[in-house]
C-alpha atoms as a PDB file:
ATOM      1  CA  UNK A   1      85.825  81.813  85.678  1.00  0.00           C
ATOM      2  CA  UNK A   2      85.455  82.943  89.397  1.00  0.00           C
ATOM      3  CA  UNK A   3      87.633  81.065  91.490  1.00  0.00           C
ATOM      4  CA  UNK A   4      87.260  81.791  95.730  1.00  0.00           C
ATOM      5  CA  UNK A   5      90.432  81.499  96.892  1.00  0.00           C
ATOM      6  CA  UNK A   6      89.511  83.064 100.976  1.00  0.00           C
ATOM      7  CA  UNK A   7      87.370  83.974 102.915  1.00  0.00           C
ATOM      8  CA  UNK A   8      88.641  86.147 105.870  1.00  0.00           C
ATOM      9  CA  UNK A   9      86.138  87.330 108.530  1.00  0.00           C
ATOM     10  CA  UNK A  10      86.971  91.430 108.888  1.00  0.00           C
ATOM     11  CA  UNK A  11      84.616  91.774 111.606  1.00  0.00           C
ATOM     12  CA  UNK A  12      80.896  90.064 112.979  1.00  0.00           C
ATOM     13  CA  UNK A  13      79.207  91.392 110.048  1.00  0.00           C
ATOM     14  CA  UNK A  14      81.923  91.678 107.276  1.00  0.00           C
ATOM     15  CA  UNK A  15      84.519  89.228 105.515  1.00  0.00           C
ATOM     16  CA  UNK A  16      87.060  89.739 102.747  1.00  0.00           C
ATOM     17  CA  UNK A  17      86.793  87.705 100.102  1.00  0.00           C
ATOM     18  CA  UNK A  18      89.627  87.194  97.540  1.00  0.00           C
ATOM     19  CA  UNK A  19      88.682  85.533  94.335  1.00  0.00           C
ATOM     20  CA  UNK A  20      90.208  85.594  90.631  1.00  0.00           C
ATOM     21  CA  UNK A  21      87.651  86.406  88.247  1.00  0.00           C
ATOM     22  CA  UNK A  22      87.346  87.741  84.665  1.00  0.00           C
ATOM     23  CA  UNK A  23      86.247  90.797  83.145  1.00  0.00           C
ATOM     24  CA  UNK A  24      85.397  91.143  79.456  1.00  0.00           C
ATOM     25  CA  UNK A  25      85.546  94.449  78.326  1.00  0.00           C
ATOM     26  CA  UNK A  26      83.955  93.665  74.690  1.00  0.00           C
ATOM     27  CA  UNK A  27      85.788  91.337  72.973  1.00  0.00           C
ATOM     28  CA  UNK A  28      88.487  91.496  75.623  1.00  0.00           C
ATOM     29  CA  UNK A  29      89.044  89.017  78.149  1.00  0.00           C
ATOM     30  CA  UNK A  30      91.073  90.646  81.461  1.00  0.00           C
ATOM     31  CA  UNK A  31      92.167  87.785  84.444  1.00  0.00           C
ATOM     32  CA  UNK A  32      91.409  89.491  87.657  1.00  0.00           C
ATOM     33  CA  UNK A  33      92.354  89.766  90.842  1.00  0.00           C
ATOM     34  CA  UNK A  34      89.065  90.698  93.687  1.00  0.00           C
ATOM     35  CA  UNK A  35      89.301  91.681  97.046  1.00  0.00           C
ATOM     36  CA  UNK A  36      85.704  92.866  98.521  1.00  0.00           C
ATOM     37  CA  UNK A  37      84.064  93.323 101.649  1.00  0.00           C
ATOM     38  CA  UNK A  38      80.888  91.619 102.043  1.00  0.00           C
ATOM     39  CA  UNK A  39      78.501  92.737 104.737  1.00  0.00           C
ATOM     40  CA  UNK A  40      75.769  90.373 106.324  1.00  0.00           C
ATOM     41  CA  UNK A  41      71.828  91.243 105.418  1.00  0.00           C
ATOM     42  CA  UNK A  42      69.591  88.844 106.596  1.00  0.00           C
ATOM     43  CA  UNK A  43      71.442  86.064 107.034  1.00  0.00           C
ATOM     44  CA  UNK A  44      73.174  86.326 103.564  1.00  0.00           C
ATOM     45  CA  UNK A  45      76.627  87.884 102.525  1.00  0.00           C
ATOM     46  CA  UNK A  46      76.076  90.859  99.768  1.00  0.00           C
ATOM     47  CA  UNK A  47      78.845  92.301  98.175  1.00  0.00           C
ATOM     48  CA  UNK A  48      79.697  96.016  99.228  1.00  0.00           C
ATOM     49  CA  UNK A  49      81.019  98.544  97.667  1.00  0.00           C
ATOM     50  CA  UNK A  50      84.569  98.382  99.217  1.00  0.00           C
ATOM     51  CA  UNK A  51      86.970  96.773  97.561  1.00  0.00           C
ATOM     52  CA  UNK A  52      90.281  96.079  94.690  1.00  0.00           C
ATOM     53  CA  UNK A  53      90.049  94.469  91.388  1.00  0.00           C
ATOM     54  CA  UNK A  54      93.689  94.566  89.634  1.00  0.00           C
ATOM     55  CA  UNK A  55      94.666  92.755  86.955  1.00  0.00           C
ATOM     56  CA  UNK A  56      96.038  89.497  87.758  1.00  0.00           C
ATOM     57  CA  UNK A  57      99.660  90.407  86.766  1.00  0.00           C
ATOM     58  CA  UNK A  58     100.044  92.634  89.631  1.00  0.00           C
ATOM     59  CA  UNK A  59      99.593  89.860  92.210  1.00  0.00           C
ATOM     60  CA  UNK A  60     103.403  89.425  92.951  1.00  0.00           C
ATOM     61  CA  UNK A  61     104.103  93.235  92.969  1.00  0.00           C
ATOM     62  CA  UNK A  62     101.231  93.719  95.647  1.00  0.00           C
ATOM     63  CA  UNK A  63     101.979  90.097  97.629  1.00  0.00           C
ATOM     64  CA  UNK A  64     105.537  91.959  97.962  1.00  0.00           C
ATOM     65  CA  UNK A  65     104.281  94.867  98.779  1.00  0.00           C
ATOM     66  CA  UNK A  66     102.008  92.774 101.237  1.00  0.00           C
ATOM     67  CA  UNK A  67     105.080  90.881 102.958  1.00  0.00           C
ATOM     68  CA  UNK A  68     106.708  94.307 103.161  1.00  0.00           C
ATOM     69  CA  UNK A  69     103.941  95.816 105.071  1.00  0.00           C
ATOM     70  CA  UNK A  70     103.530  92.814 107.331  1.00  0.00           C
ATOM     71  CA  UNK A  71     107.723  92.836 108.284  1.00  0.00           C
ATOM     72  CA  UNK A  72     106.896  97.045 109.173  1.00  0.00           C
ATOM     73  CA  UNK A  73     104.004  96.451 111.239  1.00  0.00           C
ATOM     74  CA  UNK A  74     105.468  93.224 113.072  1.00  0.00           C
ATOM     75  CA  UNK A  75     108.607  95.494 114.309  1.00  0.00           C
ATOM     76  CA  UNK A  76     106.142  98.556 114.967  1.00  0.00           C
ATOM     77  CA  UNK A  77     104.722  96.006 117.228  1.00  0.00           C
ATOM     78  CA  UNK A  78     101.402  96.109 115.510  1.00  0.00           C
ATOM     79  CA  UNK A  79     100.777  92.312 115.026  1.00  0.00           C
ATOM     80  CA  UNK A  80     101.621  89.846 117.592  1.00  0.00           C
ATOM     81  CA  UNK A  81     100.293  86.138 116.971  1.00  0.00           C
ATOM     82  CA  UNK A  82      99.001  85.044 113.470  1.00  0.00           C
ATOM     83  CA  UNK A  83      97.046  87.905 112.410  1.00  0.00           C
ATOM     84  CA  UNK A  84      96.481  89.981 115.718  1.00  0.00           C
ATOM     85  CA  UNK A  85      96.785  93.045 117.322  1.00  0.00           C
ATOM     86  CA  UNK A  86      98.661  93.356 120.329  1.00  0.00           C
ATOM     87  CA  UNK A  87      96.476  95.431 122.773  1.00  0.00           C
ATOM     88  CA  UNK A  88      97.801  99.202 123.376  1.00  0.00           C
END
């Protein structure tokens, strides 16, 4: 099972992409959470070798985690609008 769930452009020649996946490990079956950066060769999106795979169970620790971040760097003053950086 590999299930996209976004695509998020990181720059012109990179995106994130977050999928769930599996990983069998022998007879072992693990539910997966990805997060890699593709980069753009030729026209076509590779995989590179930056990235996260956790097991799925993590996903509301690190979404937390994620939320937390996001409430420190919006009174920083880091993000403005949906996603953005305010300009120094």
């Amino acid at each position: 099972m590999r299930k996209l769930i976004a695509t998020i452009p990181k720059n012109a020649c990179q995106e994130i992409r977050v999928a769930l996946d599996e990983f069998e490990a022998g007879d072992v079956t693990y539910n997966m959470l990805s997060l890699r950066v593709f980069y753009e060769d030729g026209g076509e999106h590779r995989p590179g070798r930056n990235g996260l795979n956790v097991r799925v169970e993590l996903l509301p620790a690190i979404v937390a985690a994620l939320r937390d971040a996001e409430t420190e760097a919006r009174k920083a003053g880091l993000l403005g609008g949906e996603g953005e950086k305010r300009a120094a």
